[in-house]
N, C-alpha and C. Protein backbone atom coordinates (compact mmCIF):
# COMPACT_ATOMS: atom_id res chain seq x y z
N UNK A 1 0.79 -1.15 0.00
CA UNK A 1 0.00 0.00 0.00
C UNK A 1 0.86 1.25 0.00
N UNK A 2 0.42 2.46 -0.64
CA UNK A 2 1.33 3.53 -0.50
C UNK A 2 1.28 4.17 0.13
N UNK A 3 1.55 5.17 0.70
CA UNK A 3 1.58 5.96 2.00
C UNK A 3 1.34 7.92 1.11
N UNK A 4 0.82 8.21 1.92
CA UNK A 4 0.31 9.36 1.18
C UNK A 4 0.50 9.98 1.59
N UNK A 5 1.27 11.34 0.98
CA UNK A 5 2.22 12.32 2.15
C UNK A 5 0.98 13.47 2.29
N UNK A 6 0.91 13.66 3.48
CA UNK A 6 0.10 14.83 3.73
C UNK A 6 1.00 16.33 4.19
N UNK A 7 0.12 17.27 3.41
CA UNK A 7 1.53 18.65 3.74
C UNK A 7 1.48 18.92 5.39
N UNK A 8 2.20 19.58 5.64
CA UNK A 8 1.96 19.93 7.01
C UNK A 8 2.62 21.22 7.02
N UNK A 9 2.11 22.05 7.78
CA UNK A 9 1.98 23.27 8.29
C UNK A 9 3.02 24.04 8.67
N UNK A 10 4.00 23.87 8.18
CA UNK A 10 5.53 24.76 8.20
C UNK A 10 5.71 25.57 7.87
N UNK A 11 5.95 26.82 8.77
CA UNK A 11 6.07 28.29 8.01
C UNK A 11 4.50 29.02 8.08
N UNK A 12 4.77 30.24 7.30
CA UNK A 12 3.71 31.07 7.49
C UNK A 12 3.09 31.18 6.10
N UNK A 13 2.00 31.45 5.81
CA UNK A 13 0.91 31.69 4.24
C UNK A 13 1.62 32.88 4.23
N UNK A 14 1.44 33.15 2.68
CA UNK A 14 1.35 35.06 2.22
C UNK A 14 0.53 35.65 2.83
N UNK A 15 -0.62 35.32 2.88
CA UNK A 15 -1.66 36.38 3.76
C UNK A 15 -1.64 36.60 5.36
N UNK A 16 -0.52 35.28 5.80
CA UNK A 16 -0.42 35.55 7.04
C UNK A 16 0.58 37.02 7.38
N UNK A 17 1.59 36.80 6.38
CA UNK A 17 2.73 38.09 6.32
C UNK A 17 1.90 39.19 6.04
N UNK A 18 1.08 39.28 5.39
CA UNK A 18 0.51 40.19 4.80
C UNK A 18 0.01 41.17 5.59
N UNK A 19 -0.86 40.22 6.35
CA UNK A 19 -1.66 40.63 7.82
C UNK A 19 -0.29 41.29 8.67
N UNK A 20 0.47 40.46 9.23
CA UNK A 20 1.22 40.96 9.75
C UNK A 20 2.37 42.18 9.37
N UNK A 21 2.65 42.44 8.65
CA UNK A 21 3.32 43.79 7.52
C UNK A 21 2.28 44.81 8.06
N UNK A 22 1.15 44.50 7.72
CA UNK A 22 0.10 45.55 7.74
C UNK A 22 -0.06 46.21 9.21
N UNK A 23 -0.37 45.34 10.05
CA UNK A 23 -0.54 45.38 11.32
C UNK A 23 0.94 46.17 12.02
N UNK A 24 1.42 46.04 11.53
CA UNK A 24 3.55 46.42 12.21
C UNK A 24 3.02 47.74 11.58
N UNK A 25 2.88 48.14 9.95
CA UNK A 25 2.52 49.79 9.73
C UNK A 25 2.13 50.28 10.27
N UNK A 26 0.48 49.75 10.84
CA UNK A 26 -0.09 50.20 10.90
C UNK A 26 -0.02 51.18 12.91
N UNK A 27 0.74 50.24 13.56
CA UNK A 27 1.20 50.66 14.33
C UNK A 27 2.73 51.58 14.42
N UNK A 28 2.97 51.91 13.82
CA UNK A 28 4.57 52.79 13.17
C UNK A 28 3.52 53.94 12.23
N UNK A 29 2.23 53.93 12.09
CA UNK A 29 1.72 55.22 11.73
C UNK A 29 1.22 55.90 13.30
N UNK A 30 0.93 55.12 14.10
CA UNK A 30 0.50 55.62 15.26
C UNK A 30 1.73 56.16 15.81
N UNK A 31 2.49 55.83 15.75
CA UNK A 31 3.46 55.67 16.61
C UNK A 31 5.00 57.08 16.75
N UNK A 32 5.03 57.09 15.36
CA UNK A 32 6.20 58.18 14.69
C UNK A 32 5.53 59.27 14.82
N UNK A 33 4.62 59.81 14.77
CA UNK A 33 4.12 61.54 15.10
C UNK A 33 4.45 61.56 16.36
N UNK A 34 3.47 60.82 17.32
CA UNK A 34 3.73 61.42 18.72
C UNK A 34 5.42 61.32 18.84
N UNK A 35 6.50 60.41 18.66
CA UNK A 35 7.13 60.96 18.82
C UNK A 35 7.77 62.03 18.26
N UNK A 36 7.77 62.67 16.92
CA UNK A 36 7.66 64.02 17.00
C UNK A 36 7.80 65.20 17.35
N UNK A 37 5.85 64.87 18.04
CA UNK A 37 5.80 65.87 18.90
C UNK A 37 6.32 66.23 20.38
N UNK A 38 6.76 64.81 21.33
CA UNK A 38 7.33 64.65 21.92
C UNK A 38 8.93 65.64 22.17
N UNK A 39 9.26 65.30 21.00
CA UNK A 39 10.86 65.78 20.56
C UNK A 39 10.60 67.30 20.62
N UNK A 40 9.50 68.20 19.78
CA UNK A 40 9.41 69.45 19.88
C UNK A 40 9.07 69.62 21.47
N UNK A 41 8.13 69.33 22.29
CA UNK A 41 7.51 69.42 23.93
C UNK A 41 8.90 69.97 24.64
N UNK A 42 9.60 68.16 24.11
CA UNK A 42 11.08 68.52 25.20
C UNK A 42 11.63 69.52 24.90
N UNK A 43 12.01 70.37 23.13
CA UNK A 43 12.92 70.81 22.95
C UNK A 43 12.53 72.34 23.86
N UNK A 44 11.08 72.55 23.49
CA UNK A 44 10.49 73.74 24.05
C UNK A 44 11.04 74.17 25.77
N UNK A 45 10.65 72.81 26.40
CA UNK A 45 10.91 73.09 27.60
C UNK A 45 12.40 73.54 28.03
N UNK A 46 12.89 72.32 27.30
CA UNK A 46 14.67 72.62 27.43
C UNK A 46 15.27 73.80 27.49
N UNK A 47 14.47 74.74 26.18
CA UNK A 47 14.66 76.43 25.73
C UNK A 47 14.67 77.10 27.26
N UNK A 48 13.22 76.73 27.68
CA UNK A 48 12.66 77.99 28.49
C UNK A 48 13.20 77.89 30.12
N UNK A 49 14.43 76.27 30.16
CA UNK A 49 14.69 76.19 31.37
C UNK A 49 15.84 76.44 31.60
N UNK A 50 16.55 76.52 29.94
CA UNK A 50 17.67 77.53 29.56
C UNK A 50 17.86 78.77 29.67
N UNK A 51 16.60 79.69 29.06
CA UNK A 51 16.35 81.20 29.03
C UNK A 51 16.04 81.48 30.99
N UNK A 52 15.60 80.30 31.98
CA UNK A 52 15.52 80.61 33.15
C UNK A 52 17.12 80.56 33.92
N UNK A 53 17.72 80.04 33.68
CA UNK A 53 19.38 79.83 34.14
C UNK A 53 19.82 81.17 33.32
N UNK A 54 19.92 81.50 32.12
CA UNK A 54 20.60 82.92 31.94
C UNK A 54 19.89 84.29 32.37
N UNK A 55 18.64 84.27 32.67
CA UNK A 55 18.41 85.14 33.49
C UNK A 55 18.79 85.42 35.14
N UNK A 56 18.99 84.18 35.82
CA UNK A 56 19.40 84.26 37.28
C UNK A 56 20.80 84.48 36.95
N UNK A 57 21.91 83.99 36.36
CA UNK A 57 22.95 84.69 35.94
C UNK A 57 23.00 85.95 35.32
N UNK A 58 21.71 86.40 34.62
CA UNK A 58 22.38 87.92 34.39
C UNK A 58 21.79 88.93 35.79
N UNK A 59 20.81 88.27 36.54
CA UNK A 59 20.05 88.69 37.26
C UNK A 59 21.39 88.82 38.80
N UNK A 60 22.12 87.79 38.47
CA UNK A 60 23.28 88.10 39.80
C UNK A 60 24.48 88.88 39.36
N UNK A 61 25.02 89.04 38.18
CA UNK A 61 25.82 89.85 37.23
C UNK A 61 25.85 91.25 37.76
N UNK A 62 23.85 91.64 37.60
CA UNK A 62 23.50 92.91 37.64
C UNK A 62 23.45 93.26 38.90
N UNK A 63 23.72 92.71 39.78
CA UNK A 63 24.05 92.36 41.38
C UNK A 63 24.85 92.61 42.11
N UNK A 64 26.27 92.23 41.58
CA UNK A 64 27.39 92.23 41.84
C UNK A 64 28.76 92.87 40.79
N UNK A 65 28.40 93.07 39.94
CA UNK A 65 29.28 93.68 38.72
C UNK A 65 28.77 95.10 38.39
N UNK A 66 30.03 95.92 38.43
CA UNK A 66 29.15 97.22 37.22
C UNK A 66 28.63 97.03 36.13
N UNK A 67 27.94 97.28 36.06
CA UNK A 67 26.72 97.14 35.04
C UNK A 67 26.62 98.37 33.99
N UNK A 68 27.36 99.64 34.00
CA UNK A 68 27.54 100.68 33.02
C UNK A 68 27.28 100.60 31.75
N UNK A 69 28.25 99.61 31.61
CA UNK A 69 28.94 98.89 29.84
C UNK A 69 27.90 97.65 29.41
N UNK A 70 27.11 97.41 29.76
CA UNK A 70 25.85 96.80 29.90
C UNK A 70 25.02 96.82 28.59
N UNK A 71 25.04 96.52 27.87
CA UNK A 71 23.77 96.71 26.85
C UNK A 71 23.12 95.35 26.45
N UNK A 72 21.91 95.31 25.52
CA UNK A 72 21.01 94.24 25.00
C UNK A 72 22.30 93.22 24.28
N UNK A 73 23.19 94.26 22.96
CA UNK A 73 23.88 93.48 22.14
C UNK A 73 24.96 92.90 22.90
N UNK A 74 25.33 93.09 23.82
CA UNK A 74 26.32 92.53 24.65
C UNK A 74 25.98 91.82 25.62
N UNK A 75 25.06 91.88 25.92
CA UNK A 75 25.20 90.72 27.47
C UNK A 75 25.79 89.23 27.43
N UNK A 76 25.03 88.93 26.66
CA UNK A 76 25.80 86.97 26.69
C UNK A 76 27.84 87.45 26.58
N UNK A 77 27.88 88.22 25.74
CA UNK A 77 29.60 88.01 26.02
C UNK A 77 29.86 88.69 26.84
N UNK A 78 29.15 89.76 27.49
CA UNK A 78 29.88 90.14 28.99
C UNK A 78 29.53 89.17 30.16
N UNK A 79 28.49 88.61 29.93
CA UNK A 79 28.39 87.12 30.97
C UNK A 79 29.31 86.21 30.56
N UNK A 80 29.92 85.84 29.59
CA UNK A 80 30.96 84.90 29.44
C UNK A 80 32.14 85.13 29.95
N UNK A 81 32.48 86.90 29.39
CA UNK A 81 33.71 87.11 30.13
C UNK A 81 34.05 87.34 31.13
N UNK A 82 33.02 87.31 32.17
CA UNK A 82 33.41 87.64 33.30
C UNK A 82 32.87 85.79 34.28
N UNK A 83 32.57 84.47 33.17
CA UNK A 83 32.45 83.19 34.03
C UNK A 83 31.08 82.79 34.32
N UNK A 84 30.44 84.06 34.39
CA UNK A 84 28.68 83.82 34.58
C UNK A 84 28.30 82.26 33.49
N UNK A 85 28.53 82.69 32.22
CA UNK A 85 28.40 81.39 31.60
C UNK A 85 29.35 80.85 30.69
N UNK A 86 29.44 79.61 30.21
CA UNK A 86 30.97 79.26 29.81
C UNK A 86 30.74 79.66 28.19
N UNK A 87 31.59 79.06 27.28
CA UNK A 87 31.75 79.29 26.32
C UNK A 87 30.25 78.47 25.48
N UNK A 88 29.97 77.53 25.85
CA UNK A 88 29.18 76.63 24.94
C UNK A 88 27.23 77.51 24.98
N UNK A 89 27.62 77.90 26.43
CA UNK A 89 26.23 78.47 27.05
C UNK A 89 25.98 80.15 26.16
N UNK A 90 26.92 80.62 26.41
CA UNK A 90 27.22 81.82 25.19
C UNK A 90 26.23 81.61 23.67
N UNK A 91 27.17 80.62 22.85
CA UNK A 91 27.05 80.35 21.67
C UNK A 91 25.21 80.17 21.67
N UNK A 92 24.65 79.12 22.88
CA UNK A 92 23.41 78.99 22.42
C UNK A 92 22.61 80.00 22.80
N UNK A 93 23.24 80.47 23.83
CA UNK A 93 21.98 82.02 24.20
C UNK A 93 22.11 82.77 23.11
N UNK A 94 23.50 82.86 22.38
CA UNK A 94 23.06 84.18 21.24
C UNK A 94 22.19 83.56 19.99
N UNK A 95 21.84 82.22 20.04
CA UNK A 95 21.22 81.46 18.79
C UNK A 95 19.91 81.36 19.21
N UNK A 96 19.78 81.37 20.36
CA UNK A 96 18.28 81.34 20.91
C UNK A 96 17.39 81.70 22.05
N UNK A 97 17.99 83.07 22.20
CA UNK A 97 18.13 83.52 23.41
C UNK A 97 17.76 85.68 22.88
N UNK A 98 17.14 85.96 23.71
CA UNK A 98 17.45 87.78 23.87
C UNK A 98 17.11 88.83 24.89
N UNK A 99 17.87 89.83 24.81
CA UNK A 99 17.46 90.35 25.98
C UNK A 99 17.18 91.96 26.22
N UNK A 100 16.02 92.14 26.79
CA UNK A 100 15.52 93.48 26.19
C UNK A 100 15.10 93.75 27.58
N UNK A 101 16.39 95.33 28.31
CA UNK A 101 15.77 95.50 29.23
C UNK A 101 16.12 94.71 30.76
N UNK A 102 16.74 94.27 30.21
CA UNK A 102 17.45 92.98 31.25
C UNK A 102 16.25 91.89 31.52
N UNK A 103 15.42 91.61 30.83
CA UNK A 103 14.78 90.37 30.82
C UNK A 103 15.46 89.94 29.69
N UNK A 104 15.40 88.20 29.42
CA UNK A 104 16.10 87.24 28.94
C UNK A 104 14.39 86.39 28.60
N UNK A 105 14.01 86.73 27.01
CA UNK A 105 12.76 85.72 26.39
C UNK A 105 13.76 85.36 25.34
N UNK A 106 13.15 83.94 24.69
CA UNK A 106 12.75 83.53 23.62
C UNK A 106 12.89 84.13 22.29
N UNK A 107 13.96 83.34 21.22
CA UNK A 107 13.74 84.30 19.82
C UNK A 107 12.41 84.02 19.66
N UNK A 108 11.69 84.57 18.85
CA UNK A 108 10.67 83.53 17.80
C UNK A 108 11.32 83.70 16.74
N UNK A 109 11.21 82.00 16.25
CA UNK A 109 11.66 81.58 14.96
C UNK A 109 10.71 81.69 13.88
């Protein structure tokens, strides 16, 4: 008598991948905005907890230093040169940073 091979079930169908491809997108569409927006939230906060540290440094500057030679276009490098903030802290306050008045806001970009 012959013996009759029956298939057996090894591996996955196309439609099983299919399903599954779909299902993996479909979660990686949910998924990539919020982080995103996430990334902008932090960057925001990061700014404004930055623009709060160069104000208590210019806020003790104006404290303890003559303050004469003092102006808007100068402050971040007269806070550098005198240690208030280092070199790296400089560079980003003048990129995203201003000061009008001796308050310390936000460019808008």
């Amino acid at each position: 008598m012959k013996k009759v091979k029956t298939l057996s079930s090894k591996g996955f169908t196309l439609i099983e991948m299919v399903i599954v491809l779909f299902v993996i997108s479909v979660i990686m569409l949910l998924v990539i905005p919020n982080l995103s927006k996430s990334k902008d939230s932090i960057d925001s906060t990061g700014n404004a907890a930055f623009a709060t540290v160069v104000q208590t440094q210019l806020d003790l500057y104006l404290m303890t230093e003559d303050s004469s030679g003092l102006t808007d276009a100068n402050t971040f490098s007269s806070l550098g040169a005198k240690k208030y903030l280092n070199n790296s802290q400089v560079e980003q306050a003048s990129q995203n940073l201003k000061v009008t008045n001796g308050i310390v806001t936000l460019k808008k970009e």
